[in-house]
N, C-alpha and C. Protein backbone atom coordinates (compact mmCIF):
# COMPACT_ATOMS: atom_id res chain seq x y z
N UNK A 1 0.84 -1.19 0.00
CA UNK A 1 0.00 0.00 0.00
C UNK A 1 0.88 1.25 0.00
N UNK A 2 0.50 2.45 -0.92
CA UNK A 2 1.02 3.65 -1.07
C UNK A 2 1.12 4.25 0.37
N UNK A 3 2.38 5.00 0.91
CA UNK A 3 2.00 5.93 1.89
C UNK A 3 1.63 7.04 1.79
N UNK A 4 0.79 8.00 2.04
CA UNK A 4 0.09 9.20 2.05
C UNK A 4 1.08 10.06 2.08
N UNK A 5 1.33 11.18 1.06
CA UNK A 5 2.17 12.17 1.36
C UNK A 5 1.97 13.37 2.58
N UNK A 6 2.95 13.56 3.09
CA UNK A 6 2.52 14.40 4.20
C UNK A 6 2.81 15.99 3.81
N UNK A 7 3.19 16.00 2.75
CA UNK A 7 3.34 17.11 2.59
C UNK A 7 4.02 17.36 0.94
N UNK A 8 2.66 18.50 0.60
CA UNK A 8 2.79 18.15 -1.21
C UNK A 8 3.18 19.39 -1.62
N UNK A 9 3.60 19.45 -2.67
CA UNK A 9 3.88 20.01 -3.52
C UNK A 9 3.56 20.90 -5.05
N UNK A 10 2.81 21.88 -5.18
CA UNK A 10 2.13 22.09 -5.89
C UNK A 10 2.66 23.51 -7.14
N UNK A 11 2.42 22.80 -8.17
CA UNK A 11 2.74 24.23 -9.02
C UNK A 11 2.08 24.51 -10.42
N UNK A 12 1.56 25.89 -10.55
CA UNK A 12 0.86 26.49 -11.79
C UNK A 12 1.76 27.40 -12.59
N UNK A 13 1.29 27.30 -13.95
CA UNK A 13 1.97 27.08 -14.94
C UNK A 13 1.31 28.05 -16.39
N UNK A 14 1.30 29.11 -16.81
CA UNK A 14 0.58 29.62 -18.32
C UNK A 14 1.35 29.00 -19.01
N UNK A 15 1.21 28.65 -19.61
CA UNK A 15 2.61 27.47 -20.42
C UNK A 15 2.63 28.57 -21.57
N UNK A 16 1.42 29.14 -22.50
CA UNK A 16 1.22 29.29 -23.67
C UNK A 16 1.60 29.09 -24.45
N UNK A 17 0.87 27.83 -25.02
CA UNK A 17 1.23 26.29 -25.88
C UNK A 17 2.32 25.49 -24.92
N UNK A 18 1.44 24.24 -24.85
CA UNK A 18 2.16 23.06 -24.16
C UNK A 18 2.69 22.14 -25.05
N UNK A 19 2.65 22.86 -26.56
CA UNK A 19 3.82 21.54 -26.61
C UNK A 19 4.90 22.47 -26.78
N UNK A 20 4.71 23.77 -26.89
CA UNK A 20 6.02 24.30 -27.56
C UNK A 20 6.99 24.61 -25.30
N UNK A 21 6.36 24.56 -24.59
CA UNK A 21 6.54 24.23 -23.29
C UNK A 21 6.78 22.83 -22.75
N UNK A 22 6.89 21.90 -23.52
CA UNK A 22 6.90 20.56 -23.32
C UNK A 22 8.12 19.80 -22.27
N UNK A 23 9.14 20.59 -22.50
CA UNK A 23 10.26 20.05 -22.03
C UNK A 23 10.28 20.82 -20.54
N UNK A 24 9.98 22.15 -20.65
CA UNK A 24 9.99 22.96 -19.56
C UNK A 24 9.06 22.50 -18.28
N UNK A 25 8.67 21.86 -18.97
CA UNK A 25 7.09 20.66 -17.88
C UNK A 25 7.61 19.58 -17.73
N UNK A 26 8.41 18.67 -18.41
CA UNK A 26 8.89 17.51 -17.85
C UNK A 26 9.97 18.26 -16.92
N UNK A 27 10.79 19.24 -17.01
CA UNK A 27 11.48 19.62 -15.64
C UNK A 27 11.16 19.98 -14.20
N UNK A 28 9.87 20.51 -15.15
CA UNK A 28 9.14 21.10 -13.87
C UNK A 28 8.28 19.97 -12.61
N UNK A 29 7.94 18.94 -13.44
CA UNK A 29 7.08 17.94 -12.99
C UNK A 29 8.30 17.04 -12.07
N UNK A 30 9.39 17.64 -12.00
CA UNK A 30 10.42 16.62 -11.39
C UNK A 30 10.34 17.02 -10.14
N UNK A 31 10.03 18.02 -9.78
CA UNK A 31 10.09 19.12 -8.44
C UNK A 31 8.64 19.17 -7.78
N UNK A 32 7.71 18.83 -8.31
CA UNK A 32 6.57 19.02 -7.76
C UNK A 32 5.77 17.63 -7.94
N UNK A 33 4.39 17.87 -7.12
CA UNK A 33 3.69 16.42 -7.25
C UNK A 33 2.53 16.92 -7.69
N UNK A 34 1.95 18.22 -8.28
CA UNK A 34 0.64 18.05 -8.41
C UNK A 34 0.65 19.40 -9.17
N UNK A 35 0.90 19.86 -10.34
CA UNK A 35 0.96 20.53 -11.35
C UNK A 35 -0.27 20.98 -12.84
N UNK A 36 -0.65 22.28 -12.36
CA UNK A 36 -1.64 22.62 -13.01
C UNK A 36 -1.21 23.26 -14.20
N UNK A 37 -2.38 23.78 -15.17
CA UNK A 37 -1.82 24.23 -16.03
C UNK A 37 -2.70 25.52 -17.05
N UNK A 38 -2.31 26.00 -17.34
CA UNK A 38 -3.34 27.23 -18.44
C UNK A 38 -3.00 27.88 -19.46
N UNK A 39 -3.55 28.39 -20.98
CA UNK A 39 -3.00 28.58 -21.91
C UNK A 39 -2.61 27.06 -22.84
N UNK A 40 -3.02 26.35 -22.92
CA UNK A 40 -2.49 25.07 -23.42
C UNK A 40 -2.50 24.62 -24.84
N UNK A 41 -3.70 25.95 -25.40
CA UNK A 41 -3.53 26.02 -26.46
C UNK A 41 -3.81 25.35 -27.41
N UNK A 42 -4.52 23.87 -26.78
CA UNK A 42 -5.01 22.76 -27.76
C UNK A 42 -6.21 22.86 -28.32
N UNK A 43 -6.54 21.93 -29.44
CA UNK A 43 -8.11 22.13 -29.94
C UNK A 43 -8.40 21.37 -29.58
N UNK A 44 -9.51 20.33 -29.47
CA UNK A 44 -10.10 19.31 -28.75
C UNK A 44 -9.94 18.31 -29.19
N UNK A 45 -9.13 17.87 -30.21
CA UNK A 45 -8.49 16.49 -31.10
C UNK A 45 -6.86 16.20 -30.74
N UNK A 46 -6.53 17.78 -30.06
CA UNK A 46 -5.26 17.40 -29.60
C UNK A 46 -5.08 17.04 -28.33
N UNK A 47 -5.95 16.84 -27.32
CA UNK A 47 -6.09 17.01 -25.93
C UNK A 47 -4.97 15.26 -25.32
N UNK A 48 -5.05 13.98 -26.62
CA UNK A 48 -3.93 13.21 -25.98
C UNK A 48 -2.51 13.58 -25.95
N UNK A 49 -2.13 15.05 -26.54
CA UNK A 49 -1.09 15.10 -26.30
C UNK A 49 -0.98 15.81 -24.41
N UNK A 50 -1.60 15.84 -23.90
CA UNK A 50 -1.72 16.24 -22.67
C UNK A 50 -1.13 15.01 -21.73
N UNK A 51 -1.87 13.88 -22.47
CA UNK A 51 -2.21 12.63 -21.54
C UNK A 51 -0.32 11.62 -22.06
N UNK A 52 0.31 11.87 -22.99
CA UNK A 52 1.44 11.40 -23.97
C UNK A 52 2.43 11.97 -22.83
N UNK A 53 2.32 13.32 -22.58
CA UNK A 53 3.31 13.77 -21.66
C UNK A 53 3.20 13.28 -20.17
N UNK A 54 2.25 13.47 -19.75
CA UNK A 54 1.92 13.00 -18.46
C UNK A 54 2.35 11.47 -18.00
N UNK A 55 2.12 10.76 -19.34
CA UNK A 55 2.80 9.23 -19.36
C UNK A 55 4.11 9.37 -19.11
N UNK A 56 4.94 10.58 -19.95
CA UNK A 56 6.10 10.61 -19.75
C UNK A 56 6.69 10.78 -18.56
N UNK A 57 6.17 11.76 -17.72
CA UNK A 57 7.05 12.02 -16.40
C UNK A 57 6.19 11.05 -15.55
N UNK A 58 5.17 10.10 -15.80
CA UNK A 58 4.37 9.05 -14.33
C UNK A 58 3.29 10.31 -14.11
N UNK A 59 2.86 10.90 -14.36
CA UNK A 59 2.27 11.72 -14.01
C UNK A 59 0.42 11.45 -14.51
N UNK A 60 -0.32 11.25 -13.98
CA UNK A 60 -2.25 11.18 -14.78
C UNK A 60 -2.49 12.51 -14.61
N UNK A 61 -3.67 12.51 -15.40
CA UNK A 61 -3.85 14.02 -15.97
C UNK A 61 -5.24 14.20 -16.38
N UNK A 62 -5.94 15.53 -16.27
CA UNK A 62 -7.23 15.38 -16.95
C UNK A 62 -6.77 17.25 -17.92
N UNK A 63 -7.45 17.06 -19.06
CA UNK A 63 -7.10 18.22 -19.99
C UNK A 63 -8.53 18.93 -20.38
N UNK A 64 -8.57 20.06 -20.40
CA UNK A 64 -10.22 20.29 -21.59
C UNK A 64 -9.43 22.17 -22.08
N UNK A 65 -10.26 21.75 -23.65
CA UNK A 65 -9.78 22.75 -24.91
C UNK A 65 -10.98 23.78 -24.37
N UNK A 66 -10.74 25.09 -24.64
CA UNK A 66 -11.55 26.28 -24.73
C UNK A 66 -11.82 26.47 -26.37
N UNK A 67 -11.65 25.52 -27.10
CA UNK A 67 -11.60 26.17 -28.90
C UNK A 67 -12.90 25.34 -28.80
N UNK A 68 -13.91 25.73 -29.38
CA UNK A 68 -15.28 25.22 -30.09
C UNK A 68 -14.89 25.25 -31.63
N UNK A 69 -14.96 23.91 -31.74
CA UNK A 69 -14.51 23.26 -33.48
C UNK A 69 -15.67 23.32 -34.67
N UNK A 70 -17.15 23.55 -33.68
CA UNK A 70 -18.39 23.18 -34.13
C UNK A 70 -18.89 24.50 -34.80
N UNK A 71 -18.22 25.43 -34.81
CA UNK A 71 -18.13 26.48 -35.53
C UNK A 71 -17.81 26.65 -36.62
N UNK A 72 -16.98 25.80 -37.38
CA UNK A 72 -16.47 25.90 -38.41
C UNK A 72 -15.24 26.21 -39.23
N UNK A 73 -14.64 26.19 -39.92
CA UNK A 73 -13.16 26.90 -40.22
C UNK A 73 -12.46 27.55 -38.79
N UNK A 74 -11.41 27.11 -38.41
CA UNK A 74 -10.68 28.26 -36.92
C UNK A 74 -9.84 28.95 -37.96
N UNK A 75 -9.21 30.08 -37.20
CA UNK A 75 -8.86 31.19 -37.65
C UNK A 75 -7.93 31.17 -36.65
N UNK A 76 -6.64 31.98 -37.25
CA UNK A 76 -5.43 32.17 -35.75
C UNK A 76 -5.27 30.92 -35.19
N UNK A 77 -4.41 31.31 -33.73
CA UNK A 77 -3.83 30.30 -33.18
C UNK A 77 -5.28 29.46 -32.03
N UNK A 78 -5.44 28.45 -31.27
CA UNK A 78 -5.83 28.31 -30.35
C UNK A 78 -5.94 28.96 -29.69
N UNK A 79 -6.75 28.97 -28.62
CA UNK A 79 -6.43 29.70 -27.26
C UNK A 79 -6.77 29.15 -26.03
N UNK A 80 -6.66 29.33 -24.82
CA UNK A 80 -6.95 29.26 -23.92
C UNK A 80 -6.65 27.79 -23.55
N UNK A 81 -7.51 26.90 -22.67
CA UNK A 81 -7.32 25.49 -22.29
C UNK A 81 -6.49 25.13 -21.43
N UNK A 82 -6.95 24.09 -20.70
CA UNK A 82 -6.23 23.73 -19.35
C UNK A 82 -6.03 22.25 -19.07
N UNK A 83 -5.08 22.45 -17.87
CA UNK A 83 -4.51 21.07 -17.73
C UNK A 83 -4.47 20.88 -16.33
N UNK A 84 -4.65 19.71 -15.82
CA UNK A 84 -4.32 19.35 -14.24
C UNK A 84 -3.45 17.71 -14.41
N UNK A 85 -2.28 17.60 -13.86
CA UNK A 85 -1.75 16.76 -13.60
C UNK A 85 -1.41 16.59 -12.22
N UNK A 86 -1.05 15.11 -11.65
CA UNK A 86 -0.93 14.85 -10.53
C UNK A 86 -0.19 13.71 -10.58
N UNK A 87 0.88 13.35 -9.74
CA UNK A 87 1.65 12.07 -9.80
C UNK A 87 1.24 11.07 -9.26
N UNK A 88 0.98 9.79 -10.04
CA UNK A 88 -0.17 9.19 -9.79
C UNK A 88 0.43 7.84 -8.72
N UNK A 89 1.63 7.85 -8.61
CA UNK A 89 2.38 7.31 -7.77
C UNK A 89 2.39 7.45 -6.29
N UNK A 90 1.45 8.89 -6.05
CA UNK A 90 1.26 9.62 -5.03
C UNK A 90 0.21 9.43 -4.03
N UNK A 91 -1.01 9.45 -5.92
CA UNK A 91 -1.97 9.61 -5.20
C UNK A 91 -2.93 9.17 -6.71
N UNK A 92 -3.12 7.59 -5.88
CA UNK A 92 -3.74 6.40 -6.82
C UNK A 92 -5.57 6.82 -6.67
N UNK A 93 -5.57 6.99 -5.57
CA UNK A 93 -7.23 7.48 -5.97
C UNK A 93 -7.98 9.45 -6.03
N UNK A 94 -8.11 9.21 -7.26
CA UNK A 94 -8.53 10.59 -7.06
C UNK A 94 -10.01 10.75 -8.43
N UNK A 95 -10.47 11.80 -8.13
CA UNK A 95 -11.84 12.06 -8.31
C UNK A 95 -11.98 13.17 -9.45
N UNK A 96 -12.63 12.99 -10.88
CA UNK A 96 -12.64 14.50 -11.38
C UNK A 96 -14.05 14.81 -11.61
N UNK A 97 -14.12 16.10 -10.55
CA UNK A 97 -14.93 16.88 -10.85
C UNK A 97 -15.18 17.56 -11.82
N UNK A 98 -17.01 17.31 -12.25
CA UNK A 98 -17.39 18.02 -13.47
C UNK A 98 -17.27 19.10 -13.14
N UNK A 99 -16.85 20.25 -14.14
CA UNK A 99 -17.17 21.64 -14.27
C UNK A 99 -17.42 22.12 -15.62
N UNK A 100 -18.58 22.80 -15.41
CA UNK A 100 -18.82 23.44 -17.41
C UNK A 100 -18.72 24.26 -17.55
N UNK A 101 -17.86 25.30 -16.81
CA UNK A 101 -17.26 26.01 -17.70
C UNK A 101 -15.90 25.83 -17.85
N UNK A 102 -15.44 26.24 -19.47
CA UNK A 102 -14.37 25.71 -19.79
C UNK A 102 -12.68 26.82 -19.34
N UNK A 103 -13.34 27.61 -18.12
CA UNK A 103 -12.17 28.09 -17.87
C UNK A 103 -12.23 27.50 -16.20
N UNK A 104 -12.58 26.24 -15.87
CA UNK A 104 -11.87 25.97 -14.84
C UNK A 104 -11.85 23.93 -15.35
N UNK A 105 -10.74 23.38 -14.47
CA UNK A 105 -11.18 22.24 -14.05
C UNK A 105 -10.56 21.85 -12.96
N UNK A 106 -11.30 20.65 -12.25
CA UNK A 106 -11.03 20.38 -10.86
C UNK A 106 -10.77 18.73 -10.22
N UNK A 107 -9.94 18.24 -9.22
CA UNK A 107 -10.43 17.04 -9.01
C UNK A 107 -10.32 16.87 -7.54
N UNK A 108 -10.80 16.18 -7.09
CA UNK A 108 -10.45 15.34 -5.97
C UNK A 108 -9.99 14.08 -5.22
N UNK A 109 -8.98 14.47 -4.50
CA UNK A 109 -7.89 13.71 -3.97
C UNK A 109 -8.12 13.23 -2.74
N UNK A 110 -7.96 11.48 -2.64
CA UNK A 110 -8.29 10.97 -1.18
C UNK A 110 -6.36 10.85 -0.81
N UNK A 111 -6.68 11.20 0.40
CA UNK A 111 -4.83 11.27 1.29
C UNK A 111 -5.52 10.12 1.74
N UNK A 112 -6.40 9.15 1.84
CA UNK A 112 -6.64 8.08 2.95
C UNK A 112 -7.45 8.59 4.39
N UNK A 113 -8.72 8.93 3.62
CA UNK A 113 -9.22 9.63 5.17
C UNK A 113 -9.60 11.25 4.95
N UNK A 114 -8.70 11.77 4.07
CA UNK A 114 -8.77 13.16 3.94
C UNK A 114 -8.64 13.13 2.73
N UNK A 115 -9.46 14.13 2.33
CA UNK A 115 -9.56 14.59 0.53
C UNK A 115 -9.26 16.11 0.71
N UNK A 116 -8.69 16.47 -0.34
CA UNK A 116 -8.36 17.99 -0.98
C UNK A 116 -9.15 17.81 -2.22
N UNK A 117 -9.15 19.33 -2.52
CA UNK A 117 -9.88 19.68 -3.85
C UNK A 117 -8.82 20.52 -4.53
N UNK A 118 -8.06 20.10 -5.50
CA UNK A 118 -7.53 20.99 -6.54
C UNK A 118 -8.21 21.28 -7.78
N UNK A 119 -7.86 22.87 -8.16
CA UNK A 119 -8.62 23.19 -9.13
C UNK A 119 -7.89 23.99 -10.31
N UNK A 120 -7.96 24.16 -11.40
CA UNK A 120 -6.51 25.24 -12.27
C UNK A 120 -8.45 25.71 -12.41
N UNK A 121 -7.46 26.98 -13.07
CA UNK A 121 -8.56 28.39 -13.64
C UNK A 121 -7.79 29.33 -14.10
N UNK A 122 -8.57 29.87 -15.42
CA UNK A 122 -7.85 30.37 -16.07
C UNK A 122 -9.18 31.63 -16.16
N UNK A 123 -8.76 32.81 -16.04
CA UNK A 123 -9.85 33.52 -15.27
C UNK A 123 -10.00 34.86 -16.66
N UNK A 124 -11.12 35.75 -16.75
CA UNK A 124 -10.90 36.79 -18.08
C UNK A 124 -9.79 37.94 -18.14
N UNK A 125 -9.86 37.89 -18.61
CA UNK A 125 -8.70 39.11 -18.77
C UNK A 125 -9.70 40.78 -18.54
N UNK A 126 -9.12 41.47 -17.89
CA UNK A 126 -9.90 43.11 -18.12
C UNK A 126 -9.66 43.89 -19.40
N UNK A 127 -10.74 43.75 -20.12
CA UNK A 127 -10.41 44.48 -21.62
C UNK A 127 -11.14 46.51 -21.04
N UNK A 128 -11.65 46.33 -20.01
CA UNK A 128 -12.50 47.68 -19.48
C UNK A 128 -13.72 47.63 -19.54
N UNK A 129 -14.49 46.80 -20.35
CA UNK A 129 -15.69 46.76 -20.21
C UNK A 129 -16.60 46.24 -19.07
N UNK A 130 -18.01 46.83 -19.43
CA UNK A 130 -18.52 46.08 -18.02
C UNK A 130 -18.71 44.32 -18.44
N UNK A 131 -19.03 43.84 -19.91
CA UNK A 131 -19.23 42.48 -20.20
C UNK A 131 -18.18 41.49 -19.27
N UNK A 132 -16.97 42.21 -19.84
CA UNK A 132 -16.20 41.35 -18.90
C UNK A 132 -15.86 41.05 -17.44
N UNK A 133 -16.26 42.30 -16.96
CA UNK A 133 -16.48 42.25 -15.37
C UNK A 133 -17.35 41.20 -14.96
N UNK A 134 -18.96 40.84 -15.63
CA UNK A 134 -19.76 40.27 -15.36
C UNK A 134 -19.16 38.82 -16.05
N UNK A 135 -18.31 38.69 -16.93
CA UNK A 135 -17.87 37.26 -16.95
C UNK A 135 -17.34 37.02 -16.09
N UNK A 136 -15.76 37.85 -15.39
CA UNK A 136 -15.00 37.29 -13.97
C UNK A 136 -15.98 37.19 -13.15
N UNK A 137 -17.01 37.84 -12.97
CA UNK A 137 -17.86 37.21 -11.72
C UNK A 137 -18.51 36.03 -11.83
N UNK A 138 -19.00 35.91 -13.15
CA UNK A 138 -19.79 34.69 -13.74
C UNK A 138 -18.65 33.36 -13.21
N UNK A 139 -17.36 33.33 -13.76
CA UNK A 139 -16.45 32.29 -13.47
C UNK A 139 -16.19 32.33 -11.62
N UNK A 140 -16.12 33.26 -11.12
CA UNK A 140 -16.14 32.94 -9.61
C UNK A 140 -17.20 31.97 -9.17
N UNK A 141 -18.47 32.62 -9.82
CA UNK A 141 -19.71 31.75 -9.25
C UNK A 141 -19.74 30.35 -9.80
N UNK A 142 -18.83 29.84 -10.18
CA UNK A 142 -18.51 28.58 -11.20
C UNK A 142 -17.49 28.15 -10.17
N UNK A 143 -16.42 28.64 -9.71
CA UNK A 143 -15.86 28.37 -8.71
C UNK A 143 -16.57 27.90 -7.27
N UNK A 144 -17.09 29.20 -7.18
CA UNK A 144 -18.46 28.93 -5.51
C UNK A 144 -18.94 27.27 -5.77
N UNK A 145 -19.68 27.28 -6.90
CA UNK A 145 -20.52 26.39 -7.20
C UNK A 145 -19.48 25.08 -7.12
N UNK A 146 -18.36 24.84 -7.52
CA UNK A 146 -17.32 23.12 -7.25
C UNK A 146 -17.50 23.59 -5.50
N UNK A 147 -17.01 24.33 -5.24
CA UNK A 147 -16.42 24.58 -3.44
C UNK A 147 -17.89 24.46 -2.71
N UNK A 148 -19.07 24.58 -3.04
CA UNK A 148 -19.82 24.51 -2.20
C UNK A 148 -20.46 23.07 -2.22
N UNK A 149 -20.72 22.55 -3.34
CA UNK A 149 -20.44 21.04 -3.47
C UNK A 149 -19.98 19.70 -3.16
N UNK A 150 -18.44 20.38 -3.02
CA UNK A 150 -17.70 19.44 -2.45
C UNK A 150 -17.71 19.58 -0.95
N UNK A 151 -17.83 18.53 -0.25
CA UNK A 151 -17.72 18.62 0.98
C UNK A 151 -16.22 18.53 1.55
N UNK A 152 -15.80 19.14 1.49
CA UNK A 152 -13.59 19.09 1.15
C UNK A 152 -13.21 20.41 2.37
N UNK A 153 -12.42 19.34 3.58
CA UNK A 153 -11.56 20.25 4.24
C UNK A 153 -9.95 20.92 3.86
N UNK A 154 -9.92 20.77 2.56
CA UNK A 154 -8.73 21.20 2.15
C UNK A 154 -8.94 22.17 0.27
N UNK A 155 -8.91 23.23 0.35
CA UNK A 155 -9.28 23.28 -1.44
C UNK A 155 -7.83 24.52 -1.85
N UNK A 156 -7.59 24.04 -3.15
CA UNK A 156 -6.32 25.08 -3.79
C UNK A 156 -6.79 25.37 -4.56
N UNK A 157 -6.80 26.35 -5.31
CA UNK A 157 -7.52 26.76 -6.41
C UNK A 157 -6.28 27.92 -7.26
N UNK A 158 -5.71 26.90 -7.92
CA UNK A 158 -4.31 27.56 -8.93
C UNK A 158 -4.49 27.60 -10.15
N UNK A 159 -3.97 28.82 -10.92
CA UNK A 159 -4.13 29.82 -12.08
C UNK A 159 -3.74 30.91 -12.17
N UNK A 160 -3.98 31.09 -13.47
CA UNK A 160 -4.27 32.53 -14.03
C UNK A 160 -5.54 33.30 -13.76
N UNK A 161 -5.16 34.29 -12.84
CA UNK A 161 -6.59 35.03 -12.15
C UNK A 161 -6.74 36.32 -13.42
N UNK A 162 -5.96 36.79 -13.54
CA UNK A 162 -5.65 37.98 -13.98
C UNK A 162 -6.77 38.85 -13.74
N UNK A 163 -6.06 38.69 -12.46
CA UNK A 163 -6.63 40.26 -11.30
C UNK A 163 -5.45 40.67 -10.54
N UNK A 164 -5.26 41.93 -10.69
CA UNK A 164 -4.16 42.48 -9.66
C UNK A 164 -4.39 43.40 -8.83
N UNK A 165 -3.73 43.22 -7.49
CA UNK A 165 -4.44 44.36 -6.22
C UNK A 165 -4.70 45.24 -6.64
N UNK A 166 -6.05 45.97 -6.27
CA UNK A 166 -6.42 47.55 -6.35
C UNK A 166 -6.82 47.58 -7.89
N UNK A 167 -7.27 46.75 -8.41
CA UNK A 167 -8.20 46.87 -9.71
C UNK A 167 -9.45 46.16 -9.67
N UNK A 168 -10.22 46.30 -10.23
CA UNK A 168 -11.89 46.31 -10.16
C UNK A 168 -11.68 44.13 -9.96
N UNK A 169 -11.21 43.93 -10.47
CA UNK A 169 -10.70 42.28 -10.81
C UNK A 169 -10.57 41.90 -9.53
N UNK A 170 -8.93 42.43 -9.33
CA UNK A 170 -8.32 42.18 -7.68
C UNK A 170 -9.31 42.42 -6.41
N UNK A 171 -10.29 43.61 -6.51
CA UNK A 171 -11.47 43.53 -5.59
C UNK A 171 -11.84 42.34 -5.25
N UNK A 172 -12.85 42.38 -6.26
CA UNK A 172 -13.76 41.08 -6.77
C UNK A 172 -13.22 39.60 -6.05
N UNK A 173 -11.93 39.09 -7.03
CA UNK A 173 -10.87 38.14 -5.87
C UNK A 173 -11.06 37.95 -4.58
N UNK A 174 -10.44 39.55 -4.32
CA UNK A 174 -10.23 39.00 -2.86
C UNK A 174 -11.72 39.33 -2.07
N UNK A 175 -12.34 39.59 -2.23
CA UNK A 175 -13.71 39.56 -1.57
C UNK A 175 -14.05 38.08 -1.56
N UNK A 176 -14.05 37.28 -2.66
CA UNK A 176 -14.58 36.35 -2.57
C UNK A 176 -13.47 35.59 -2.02
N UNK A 177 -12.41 35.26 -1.77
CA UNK A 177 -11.21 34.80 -1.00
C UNK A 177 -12.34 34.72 0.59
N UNK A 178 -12.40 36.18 0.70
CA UNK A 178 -12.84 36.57 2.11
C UNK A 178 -14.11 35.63 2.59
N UNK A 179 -14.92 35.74 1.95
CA UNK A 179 -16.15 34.87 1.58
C UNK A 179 -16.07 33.66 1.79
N UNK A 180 -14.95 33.09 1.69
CA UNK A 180 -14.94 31.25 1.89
C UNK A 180 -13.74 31.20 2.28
N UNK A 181 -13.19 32.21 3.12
CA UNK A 181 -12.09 32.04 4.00
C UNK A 181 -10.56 31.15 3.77
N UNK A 182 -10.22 31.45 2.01
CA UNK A 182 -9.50 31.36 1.37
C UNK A 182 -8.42 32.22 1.47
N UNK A 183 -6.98 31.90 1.24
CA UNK A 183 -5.96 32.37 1.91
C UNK A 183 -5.08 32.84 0.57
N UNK A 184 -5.23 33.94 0.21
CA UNK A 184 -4.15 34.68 -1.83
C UNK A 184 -2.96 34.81 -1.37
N UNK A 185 -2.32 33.30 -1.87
CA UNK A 185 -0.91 33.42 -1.43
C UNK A 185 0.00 34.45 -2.10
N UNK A 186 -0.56 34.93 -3.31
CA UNK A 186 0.28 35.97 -3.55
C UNK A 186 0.46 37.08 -2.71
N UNK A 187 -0.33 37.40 -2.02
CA UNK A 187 -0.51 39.19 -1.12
C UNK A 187 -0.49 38.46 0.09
N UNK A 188 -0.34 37.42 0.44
CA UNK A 188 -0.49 37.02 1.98
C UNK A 188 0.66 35.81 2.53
N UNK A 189 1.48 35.55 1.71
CA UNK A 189 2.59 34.81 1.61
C UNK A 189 3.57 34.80 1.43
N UNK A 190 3.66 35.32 0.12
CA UNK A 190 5.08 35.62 -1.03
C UNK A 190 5.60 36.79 -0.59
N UNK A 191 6.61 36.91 -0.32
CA UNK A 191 7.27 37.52 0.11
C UNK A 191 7.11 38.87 -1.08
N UNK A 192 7.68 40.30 -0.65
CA UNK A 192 6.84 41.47 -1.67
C UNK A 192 7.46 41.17 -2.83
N UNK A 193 8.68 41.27 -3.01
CA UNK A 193 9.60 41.08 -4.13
C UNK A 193 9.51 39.28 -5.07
N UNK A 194 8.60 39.16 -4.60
CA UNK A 194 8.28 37.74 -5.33
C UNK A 194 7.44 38.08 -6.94
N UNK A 195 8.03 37.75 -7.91
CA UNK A 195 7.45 38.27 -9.46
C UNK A 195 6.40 36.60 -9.88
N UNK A 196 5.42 36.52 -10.24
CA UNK A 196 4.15 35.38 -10.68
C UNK A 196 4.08 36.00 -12.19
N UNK A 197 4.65 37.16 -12.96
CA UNK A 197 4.52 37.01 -14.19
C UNK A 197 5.65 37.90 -14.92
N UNK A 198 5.92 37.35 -15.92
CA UNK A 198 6.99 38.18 -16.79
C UNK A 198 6.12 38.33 -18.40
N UNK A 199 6.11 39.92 -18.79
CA UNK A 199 6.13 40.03 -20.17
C UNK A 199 6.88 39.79 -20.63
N UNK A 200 6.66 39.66 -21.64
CA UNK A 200 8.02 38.84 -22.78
C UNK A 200 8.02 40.15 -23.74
N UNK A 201 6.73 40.78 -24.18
CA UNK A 201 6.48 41.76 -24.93
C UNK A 201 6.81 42.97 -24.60
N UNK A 202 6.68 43.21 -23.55
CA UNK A 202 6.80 45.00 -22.69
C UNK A 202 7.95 44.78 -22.02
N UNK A 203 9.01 43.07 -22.06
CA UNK A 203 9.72 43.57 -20.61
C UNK A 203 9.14 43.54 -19.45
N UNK A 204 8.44 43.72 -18.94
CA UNK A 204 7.83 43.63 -17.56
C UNK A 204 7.51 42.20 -16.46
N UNK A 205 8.21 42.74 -15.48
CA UNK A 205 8.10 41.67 -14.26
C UNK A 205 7.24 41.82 -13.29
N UNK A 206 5.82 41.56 -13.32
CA UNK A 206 5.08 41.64 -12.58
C UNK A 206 4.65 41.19 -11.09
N UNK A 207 4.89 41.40 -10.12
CA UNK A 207 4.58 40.79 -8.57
C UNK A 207 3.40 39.90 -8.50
């Protein structure tokens, strides 16, 4: 019988495109046990390359595409789509939770006695409008809705929020943080000088 880890390891990831990130994830997956993911960039015919890698490092995995194919001709690159992996060596029984919308997914993990809920989310971006305000809220309440569900004394919920303190976004966040007594390790952990994003385009190292 597996022994229960006592203490895990967890890490999120915008890959944007996972295969052209492919290698940078088998390194990464060496250091951690339970690795999320966003930006992945697949269409929904490519989603075993999710499951190809995950074979590679021992790792099981659940994937879902944000591209709707049923539309017709795509245009441009992919976008969006997510990934949750977990080392399955770790942690042989675990649970995936449905979620419909396609900017989160989630599962659940028995430690033997105790379950956690991990979740990746890949959250809207602020273009200024009010539409999009009412989508980030729409996807919180998509969030509420797995967390109130699950009956889970343990929940992580890792991603791309793209909300930053003191913007209409970052509000929103952390209110609802407050709300279910959720702990934003970025502003309540990380030390100040800790950077969670780099432009590649502007140069910029974001906290």
């Amino acid at each position: 019988m597996n022994s229960k880890p006592t203490n895990i390891t967890l890490a999120t990831f915008n890959c944007r495109s996972i295969k052209r990130s492919a290698e940078q994830l088998k390194k990464l997956s060496e250091n951690v046990d339970i690795l999320v993911l966003q930006e992945t960039w697949l269409l929904p015919h490519d989603l075993g390359f999710v499951n190809g890698l995950s074979q590679h490092v021992q790792f099981s995995c659940i994937a879902k595409s944000a591209v709707d194919t049923s539309t017709g001709i795509l245009k441009g690159r992919p976008y969006g789509g997510l990934a949750l992996m977990w080392c399955k060596s770790l942690f042989p029984s675990v649970s995936i939770i449905d979620c419909t919308s396609d900017r989160l997914a989630a599962v659940q993990i028995d430690l033997g006695g105790r379950h956690i809920l991990v979740m990746t989310v890949y959250l809207p971006f602020d273009d200024g409008n009010e539409d999009c305000l009412a989508d980030f809220i729409a996807c919180l309440g998509s969030i509420e809705a797995v967390i109130t569900d699950s009956d889970i004394e343990a929940i992580y919920v890792l991603g791309d929020f793209n909300a930053h303190c003191g913007t209409r976004f970052g509000n929103e966040l952390l209110a609802f943080c407050t709300d279910y007594s959720l702990v934003c390790v970025d502003t309540e952990v990380l030390a100040p000088d800790t950077f969670t994003h780099i432009n590649m385009t502007a140069g910029l190292i974001v906290g």
